[in-house]
PDB file of N, CA and C in Angstrom:
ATOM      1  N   UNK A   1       0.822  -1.192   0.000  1.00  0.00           N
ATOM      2  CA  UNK A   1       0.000   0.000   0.000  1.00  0.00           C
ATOM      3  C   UNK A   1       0.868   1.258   0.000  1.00  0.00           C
ATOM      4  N   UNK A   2       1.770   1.177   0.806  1.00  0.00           N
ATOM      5  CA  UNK A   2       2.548   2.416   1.023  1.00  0.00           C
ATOM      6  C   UNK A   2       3.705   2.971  -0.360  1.00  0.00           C
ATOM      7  N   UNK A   3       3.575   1.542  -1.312  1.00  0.00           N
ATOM      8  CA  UNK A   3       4.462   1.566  -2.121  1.00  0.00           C
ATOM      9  C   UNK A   3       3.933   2.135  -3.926  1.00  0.00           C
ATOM     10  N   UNK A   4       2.111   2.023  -3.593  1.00  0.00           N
ATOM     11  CA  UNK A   4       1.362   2.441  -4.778  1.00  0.00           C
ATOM     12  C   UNK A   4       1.078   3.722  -4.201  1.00  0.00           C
ATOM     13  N   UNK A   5       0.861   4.520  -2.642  1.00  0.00           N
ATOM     14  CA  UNK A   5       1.192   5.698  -2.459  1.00  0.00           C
ATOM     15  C   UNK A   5       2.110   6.917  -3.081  1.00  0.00           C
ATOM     16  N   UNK A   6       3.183   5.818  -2.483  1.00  0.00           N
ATOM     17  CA  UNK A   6       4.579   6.501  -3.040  1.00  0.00           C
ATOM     18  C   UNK A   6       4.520   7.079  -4.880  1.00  0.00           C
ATOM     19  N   UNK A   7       4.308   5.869  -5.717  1.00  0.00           N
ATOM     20  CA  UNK A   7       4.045   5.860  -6.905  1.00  0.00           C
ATOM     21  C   UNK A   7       3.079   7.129  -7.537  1.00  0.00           C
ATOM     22  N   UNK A   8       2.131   6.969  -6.479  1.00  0.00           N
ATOM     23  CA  UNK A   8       0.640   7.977  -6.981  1.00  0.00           C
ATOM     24  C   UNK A   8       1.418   9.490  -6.583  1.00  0.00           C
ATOM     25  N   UNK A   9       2.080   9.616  -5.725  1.00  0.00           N
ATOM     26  CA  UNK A   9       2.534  11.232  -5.052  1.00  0.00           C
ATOM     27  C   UNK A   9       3.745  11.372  -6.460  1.00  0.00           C
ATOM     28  N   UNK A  10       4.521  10.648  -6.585  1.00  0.00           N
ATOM     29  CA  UNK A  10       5.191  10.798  -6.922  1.00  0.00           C
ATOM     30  C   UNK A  10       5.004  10.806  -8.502  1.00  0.00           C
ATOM     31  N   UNK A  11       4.130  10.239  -9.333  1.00  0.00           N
ATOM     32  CA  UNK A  11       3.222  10.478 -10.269  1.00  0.00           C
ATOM     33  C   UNK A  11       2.704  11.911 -10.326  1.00  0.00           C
ATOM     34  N   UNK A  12       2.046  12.279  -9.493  1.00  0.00           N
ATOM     35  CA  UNK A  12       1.748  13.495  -9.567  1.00  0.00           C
ATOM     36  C   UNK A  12       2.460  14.593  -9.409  1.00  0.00           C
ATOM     37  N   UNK A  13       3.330  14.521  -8.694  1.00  0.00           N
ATOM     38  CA  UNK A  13       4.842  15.337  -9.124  1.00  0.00           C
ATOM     39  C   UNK A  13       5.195  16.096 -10.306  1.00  0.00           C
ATOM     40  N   UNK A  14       5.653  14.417 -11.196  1.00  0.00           N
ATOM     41  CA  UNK A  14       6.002  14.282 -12.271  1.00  0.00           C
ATOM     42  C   UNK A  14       5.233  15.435 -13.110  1.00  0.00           C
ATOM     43  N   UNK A  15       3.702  15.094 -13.164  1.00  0.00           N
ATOM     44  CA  UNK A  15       2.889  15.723 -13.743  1.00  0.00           C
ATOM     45  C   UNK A  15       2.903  17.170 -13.802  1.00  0.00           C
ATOM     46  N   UNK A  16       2.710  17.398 -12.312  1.00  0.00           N
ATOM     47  CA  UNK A  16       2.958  18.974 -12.045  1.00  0.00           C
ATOM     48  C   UNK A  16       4.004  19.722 -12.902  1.00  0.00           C
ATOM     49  N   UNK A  17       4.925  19.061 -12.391  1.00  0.00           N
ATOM     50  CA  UNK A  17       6.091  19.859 -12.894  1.00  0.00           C
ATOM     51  C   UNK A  17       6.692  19.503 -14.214  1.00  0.00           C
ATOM     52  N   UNK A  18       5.871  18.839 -14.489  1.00  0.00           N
ATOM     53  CA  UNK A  18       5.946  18.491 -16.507  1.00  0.00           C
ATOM     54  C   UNK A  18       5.539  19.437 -17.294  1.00  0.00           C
ATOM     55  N   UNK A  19       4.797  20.472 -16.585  1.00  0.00           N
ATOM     56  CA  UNK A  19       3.919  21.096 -17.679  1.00  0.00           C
ATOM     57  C   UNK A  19       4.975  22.338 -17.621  1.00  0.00           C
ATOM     58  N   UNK A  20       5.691  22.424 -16.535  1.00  0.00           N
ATOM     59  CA  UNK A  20       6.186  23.574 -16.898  1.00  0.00           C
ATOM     60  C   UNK A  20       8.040  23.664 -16.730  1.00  0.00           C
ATOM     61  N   UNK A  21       8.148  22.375 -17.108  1.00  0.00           N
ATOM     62  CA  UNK A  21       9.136  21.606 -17.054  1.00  0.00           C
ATOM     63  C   UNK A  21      10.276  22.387 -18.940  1.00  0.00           C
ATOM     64  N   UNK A  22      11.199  23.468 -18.806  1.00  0.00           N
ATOM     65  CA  UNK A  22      11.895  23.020 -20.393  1.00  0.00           C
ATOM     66  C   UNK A  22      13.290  22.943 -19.927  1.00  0.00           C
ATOM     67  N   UNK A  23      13.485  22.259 -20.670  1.00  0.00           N
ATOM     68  CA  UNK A  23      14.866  21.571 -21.007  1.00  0.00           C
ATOM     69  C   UNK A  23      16.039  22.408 -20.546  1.00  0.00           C
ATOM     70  N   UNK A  24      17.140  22.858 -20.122  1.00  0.00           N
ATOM     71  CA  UNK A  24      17.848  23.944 -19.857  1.00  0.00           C
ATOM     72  C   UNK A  24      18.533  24.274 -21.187  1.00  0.00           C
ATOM     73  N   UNK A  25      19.175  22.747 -21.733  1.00  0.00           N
ATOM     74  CA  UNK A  25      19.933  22.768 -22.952  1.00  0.00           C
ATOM     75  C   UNK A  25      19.528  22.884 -24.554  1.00  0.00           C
ATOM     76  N   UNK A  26      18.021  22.864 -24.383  1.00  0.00           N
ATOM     77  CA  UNK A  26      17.312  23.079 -25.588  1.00  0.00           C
ATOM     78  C   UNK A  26      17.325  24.421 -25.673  1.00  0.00           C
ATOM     79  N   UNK A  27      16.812  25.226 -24.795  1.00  0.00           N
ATOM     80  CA  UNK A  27      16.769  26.725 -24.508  1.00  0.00           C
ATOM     81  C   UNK A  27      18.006  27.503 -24.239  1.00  0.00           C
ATOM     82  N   UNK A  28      18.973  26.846 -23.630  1.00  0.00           N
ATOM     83  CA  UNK A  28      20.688  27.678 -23.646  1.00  0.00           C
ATOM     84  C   UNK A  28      21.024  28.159 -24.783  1.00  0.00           C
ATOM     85  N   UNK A  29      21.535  30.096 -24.852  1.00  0.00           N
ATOM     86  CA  UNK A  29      21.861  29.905 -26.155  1.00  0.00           C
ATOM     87  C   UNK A  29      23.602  29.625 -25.665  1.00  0.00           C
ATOM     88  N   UNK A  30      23.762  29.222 -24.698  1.00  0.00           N
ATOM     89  CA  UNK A  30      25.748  28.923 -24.236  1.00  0.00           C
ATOM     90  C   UNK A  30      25.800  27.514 -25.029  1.00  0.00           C
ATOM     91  N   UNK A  31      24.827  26.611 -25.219  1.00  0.00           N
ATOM     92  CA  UNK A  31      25.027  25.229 -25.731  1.00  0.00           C
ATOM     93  C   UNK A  31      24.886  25.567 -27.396  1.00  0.00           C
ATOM     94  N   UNK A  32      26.456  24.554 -27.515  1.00  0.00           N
ATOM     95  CA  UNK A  32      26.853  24.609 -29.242  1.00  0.00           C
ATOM     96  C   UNK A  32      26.681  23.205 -29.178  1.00  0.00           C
ATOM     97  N   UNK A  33      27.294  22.874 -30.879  1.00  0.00           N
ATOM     98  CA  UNK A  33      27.487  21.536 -31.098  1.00  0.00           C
ATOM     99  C   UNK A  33      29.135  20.996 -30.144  1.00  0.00           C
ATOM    100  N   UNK A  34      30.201  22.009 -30.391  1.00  0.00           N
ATOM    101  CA  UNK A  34      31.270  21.604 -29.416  1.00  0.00           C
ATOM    102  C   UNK A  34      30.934  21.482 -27.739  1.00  0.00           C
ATOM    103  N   UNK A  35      29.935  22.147 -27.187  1.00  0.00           N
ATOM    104  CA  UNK A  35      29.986  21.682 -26.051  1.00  0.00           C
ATOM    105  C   UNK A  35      28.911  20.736 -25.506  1.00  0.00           C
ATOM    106  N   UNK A  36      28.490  20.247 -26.552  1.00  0.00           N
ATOM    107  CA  UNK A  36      27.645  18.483 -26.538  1.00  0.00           C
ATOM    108  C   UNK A  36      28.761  17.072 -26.850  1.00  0.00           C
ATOM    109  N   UNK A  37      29.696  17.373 -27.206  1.00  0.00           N
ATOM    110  CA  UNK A  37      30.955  16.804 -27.265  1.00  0.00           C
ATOM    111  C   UNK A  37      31.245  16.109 -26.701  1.00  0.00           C
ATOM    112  N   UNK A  38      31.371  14.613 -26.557  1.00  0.00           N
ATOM    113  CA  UNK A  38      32.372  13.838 -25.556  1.00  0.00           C
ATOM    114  C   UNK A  38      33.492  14.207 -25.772  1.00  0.00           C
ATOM    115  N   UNK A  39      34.574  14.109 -24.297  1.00  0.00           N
ATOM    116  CA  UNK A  39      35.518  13.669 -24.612  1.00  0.00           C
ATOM    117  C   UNK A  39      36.711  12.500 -24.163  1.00  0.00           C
ATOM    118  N   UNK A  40      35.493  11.799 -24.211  1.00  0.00           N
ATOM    119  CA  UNK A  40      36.029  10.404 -24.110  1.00  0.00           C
ATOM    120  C   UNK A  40      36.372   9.679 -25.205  1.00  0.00           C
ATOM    121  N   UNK A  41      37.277   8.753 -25.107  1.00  0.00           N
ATOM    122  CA  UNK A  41      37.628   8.446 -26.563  1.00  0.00           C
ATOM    123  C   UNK A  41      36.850   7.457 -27.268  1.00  0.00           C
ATOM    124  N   UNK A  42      37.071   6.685 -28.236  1.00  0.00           N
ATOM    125  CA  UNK A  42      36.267   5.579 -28.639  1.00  0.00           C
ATOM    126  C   UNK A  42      37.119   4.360 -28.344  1.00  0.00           C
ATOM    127  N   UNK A  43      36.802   3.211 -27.444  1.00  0.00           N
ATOM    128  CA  UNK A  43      37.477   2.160 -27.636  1.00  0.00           C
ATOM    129  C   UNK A  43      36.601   1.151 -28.074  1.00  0.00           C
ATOM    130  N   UNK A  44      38.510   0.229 -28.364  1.00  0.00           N
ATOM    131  CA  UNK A  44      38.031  -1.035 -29.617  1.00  0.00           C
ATOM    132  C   UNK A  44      36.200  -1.786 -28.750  1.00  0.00           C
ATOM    133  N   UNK A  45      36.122  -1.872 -27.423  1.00  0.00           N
ATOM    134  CA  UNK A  45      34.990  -2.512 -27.385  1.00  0.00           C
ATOM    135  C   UNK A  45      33.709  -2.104 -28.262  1.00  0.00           C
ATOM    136  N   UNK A  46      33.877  -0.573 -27.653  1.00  0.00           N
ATOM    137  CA  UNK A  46      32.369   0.372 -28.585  1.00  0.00           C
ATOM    138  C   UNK A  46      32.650   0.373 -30.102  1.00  0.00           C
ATOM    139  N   UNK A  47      34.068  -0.044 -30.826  1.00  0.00           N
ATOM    140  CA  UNK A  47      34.127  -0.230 -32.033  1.00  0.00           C
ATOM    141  C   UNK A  47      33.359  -1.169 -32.441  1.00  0.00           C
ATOM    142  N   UNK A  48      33.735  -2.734 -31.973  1.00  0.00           N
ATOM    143  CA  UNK A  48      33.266  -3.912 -31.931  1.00  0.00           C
ATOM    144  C   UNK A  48      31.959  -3.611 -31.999  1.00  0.00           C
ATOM    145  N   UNK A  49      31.264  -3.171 -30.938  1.00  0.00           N
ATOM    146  CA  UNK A  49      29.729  -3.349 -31.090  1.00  0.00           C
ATOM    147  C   UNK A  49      29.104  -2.742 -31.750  1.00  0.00           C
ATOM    148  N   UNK A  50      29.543  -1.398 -32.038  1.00  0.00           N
ATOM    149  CA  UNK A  50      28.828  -0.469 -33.429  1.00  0.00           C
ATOM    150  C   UNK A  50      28.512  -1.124 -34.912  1.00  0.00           C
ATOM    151  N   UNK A  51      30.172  -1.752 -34.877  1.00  0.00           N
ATOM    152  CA  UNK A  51      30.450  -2.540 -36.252  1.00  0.00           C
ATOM    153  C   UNK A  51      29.267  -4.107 -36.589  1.00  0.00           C
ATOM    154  N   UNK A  52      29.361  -4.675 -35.412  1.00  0.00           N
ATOM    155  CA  UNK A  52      28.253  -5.969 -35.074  1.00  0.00           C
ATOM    156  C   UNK A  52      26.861  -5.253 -35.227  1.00  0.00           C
ATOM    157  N   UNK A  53      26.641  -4.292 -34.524  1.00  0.00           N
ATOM    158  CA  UNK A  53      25.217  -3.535 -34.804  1.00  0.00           C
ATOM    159  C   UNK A  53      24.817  -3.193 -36.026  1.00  0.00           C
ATOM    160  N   UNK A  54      25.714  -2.571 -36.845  1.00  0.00           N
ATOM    161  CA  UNK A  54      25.169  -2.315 -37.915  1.00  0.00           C
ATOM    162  C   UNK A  54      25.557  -3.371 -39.057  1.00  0.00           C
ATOM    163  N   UNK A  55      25.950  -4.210 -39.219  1.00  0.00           N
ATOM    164  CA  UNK A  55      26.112  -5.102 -39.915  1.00  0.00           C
ATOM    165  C   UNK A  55      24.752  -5.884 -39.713  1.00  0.00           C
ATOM    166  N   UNK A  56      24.394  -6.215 -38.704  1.00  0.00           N
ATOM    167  CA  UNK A  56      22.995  -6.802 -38.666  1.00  0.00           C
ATOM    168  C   UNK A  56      21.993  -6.314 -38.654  1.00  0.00           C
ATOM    169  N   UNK A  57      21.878  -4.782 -39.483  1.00  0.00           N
ATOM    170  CA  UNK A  57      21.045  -4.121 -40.119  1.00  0.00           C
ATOM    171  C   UNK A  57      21.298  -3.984 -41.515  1.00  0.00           C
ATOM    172  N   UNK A  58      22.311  -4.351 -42.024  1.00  0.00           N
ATOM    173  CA  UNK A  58      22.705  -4.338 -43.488  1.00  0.00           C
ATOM    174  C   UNK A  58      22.221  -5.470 -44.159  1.00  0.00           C
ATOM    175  N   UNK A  59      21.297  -5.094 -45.438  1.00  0.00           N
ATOM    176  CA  UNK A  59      20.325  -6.180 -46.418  1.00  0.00           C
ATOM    177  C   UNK A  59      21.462  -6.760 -46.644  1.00  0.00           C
ATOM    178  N   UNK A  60      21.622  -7.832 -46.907  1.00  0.00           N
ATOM    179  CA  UNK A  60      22.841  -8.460 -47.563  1.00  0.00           C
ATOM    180  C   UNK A  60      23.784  -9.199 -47.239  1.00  0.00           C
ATOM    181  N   UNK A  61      23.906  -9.033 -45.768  1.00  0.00           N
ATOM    182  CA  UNK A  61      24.869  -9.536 -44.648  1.00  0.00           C
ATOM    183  C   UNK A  61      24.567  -9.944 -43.799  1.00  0.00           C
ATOM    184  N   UNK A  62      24.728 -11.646 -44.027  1.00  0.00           N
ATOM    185  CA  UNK A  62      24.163 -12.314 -42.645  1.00  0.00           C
ATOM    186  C   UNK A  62      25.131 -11.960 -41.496  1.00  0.00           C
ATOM    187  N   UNK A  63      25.114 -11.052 -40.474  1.00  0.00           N
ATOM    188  CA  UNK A  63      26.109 -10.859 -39.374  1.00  0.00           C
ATOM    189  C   UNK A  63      26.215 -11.951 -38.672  1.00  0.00           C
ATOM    190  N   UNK A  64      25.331 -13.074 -38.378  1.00  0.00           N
ATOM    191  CA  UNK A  64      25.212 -14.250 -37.506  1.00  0.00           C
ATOM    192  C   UNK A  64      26.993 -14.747 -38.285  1.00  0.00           C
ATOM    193  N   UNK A  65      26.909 -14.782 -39.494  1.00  0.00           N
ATOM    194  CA  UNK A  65      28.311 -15.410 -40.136  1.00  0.00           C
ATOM    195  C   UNK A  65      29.680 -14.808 -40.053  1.00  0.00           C
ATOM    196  N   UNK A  66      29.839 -13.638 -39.205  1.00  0.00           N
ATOM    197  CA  UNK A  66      30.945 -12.749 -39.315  1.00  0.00           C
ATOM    198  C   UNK A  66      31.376 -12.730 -37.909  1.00  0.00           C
ATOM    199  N   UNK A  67      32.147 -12.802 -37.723  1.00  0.00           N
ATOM    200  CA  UNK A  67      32.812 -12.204 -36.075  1.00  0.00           C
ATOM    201  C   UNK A  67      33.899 -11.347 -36.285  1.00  0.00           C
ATOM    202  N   UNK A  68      33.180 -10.662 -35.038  1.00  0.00           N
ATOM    203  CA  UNK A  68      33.898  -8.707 -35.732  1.00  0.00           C
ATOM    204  C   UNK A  68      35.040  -8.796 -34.034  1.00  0.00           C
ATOM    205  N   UNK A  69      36.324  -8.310 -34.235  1.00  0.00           N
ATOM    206  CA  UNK A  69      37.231  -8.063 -33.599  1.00  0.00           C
ATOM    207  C   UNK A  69      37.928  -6.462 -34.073  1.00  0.00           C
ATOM    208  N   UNK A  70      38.400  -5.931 -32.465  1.00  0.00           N
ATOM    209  CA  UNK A  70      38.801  -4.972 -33.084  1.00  0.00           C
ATOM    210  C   UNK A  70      40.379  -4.676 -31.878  1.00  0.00           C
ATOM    211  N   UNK A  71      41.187  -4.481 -32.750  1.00  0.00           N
ATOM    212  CA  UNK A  71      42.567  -3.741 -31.689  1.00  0.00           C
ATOM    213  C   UNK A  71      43.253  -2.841 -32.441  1.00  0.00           C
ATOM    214  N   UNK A  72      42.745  -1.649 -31.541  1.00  0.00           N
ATOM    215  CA  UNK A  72      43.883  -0.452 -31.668  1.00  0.00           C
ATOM    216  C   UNK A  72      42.973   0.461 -33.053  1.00  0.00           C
ATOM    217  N   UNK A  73      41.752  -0.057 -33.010  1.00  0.00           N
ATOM    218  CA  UNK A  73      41.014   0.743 -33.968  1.00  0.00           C
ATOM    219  C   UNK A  73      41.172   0.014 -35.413  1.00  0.00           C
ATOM    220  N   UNK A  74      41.453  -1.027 -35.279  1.00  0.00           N
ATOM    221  CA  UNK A  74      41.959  -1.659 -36.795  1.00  0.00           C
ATOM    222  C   UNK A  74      40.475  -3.131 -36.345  1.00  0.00           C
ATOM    223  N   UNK A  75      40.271  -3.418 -37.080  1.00  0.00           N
ATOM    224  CA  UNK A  75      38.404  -4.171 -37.558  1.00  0.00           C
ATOM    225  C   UNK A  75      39.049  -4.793 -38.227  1.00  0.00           C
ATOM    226  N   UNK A  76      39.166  -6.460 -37.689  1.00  0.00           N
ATOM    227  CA  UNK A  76      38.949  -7.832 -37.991  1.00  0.00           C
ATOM    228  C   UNK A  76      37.944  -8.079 -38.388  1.00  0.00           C
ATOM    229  N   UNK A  77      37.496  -9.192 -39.465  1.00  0.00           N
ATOM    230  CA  UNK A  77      36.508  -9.382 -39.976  1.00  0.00           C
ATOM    231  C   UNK A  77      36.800 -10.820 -40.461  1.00  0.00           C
ATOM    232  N   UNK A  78      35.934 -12.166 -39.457  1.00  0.00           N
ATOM    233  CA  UNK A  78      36.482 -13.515 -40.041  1.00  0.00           C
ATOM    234  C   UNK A  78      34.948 -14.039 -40.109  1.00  0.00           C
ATOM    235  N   UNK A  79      34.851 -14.424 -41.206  1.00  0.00           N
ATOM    236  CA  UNK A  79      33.525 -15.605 -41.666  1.00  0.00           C
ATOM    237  C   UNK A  79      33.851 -15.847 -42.859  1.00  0.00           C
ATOM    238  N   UNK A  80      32.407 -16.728 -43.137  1.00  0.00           N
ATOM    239  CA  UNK A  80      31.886 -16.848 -44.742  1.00  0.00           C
ATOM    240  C   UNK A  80      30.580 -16.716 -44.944  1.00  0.00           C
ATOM    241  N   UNK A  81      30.642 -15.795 -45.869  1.00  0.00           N
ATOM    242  CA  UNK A  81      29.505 -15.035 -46.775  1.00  0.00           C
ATOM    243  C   UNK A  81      29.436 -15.707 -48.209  1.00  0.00           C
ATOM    244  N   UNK A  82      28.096 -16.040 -47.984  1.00  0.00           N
ATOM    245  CA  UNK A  82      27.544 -16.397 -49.278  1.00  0.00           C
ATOM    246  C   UNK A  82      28.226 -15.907 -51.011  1.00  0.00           C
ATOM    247  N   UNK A  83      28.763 -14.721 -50.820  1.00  0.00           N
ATOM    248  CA  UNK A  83      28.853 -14.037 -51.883  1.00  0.00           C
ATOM    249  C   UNK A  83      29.593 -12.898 -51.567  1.00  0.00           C
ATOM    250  N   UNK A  84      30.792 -12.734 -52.533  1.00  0.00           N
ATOM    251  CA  UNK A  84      31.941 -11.678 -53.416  1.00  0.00           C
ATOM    252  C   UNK A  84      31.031 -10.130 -52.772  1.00  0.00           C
ATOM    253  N   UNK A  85      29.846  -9.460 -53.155  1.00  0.00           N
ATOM    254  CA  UNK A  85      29.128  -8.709 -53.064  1.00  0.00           C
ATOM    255  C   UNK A  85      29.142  -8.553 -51.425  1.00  0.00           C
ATOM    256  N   UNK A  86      28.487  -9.591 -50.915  1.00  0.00           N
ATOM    257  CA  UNK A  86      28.142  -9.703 -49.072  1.00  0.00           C
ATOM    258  C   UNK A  86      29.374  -8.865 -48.301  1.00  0.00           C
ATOM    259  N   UNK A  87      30.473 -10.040 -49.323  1.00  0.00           N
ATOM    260  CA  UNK A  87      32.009  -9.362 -48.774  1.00  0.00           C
ATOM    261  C   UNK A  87      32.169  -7.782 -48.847  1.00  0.00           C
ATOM    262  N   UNK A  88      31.596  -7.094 -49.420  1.00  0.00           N
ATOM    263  CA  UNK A  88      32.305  -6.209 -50.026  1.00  0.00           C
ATOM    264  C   UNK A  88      31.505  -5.263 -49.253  1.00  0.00           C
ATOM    265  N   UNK A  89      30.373  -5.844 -49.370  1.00  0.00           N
ATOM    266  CA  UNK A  89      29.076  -5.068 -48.005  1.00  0.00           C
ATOM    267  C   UNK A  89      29.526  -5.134 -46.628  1.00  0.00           C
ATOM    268  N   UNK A  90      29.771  -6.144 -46.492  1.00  0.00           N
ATOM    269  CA  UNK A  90      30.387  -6.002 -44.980  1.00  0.00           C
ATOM    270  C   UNK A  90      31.404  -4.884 -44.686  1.00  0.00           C
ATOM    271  N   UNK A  91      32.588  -5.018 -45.109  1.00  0.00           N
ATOM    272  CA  UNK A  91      33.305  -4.184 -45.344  1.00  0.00           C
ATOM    273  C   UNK A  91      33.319  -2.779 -45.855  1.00  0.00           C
ATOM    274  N   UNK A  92      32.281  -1.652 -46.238  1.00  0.00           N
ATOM    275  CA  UNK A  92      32.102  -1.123 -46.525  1.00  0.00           C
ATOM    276  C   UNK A  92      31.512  -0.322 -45.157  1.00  0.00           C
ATOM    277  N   UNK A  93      30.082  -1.442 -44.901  1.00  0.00           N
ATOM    278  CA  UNK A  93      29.674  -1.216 -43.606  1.00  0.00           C
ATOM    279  C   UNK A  93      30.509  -0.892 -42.230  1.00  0.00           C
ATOM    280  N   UNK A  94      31.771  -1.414 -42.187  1.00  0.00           N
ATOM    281  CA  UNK A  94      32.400  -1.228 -40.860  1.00  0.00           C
ATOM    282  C   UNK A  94      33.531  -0.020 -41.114  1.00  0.00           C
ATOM    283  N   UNK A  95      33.413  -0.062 -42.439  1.00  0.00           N
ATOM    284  CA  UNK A  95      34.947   0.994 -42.252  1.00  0.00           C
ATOM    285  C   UNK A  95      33.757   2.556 -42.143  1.00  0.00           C
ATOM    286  N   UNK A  96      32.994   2.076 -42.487  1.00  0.00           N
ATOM    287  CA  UNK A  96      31.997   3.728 -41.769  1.00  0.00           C
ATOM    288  C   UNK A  96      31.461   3.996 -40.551  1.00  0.00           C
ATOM    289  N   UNK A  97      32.158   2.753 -39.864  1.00  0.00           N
ATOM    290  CA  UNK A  97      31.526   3.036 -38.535  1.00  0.00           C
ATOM    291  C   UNK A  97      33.218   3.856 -37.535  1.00  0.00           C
ATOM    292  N   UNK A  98      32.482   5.220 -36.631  1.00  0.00           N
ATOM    293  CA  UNK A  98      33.384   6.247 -36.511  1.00  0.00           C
ATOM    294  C   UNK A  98      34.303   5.642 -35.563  1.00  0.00           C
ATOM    295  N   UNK A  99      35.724   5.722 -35.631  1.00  0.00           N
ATOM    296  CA  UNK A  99      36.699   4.937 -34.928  1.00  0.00           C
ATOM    297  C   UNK A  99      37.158   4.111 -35.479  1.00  0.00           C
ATOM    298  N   UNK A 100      36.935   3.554 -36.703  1.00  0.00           N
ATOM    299  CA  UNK A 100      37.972   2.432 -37.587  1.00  0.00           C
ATOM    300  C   UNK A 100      38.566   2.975 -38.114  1.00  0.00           C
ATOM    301  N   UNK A 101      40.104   2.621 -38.241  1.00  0.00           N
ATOM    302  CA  UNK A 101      41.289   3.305 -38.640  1.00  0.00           C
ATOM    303  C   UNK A 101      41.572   2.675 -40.184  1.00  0.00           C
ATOM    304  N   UNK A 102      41.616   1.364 -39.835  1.00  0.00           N
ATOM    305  CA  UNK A 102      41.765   0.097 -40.565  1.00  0.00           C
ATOM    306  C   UNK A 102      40.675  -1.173 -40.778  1.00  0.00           C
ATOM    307  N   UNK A 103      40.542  -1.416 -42.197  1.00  0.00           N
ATOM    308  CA  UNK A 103      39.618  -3.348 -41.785  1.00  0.00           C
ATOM    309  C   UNK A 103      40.762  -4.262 -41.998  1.00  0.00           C
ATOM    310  N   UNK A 104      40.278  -5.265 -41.986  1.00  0.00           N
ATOM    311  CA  UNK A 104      41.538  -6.490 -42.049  1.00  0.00           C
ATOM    312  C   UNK A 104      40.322  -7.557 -42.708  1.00  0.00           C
ATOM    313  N   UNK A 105      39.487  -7.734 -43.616  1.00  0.00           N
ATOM    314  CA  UNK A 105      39.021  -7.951 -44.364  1.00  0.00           C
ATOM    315  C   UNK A 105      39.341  -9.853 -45.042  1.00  0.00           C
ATOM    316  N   UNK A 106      40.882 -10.422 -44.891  1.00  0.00           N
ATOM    317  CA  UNK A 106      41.513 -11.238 -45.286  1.00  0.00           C
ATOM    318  C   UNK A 106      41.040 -12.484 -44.591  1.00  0.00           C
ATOM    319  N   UNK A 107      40.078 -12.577 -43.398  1.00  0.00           N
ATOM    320  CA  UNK A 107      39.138 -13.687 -42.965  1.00  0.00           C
ATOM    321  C   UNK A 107      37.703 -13.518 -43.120  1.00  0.00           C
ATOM    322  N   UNK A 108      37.615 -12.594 -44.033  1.00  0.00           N
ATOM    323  CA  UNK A 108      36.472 -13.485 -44.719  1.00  0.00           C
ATOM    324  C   UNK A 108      36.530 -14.305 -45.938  1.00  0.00           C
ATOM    325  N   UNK A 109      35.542 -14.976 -46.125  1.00  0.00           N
ATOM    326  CA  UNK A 109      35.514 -15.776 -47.340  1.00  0.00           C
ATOM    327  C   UNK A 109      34.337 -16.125 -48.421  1.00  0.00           C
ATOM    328  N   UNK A 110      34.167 -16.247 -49.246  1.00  0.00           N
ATOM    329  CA  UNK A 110      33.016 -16.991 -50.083  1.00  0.00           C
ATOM    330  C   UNK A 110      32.938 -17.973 -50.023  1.00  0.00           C
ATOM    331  N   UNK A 111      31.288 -18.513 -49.632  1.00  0.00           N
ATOM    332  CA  UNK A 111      31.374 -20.278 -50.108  1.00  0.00           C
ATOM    333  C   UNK A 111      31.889 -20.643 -51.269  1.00  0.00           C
TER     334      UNK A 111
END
């Protein structure tokens, strides 16, 4: 009981102060595109998974068949793809993802 209380007060809160709720950074004119900026760097993990992510949105490329590695910003790429084309898709796909320096392309293969 005390815990659908909590919920309901705190619901209504929300509400209240939704309506007159704006953003600080939508409305700042001090906020640019440079100071939305990380500056953290990109590592090979978040390479890896960008590259896996969007490959298994790419028509053409079974990603289930590829295993994506990455060190030092350089994108390993070992499977087999159906097809010359797939290859070429894959690879296309990862060297646009931001933080690849290099692909290494030479483990994949065609049936």
């Amino acid at each position: 009981m005390k815990k659908q209380i909590a919920t309901s007060t705190l619901a209504a809160l929300v509400a209240a102060c939704g309506a007159t709720f704006v953003p600080v950074l939508a409305t700042s004119a001090h906020a640019t595109d440079e100071s939305m900026k990380s500056d953290q760097p990109i590592t090979d993990t978040w390479i890896t998974t960008k590259v896996k992510t969007e490959l298994a949105t790419t028509d053409g490329v079974k990603s289930t068949e590829i295993t994506v590695k990455t060190v030092d910003g350089k994108v390993i790429l070992i499977g087999v793809l159906p097809t010359q084309a797939a290859v070429d898709k894959a690879v296309a796909t990862a060297r646009q993802v931001k933080g690849v320096k290099a692909i290494d392309d030479s483990g994949l293969k065609v049936k």
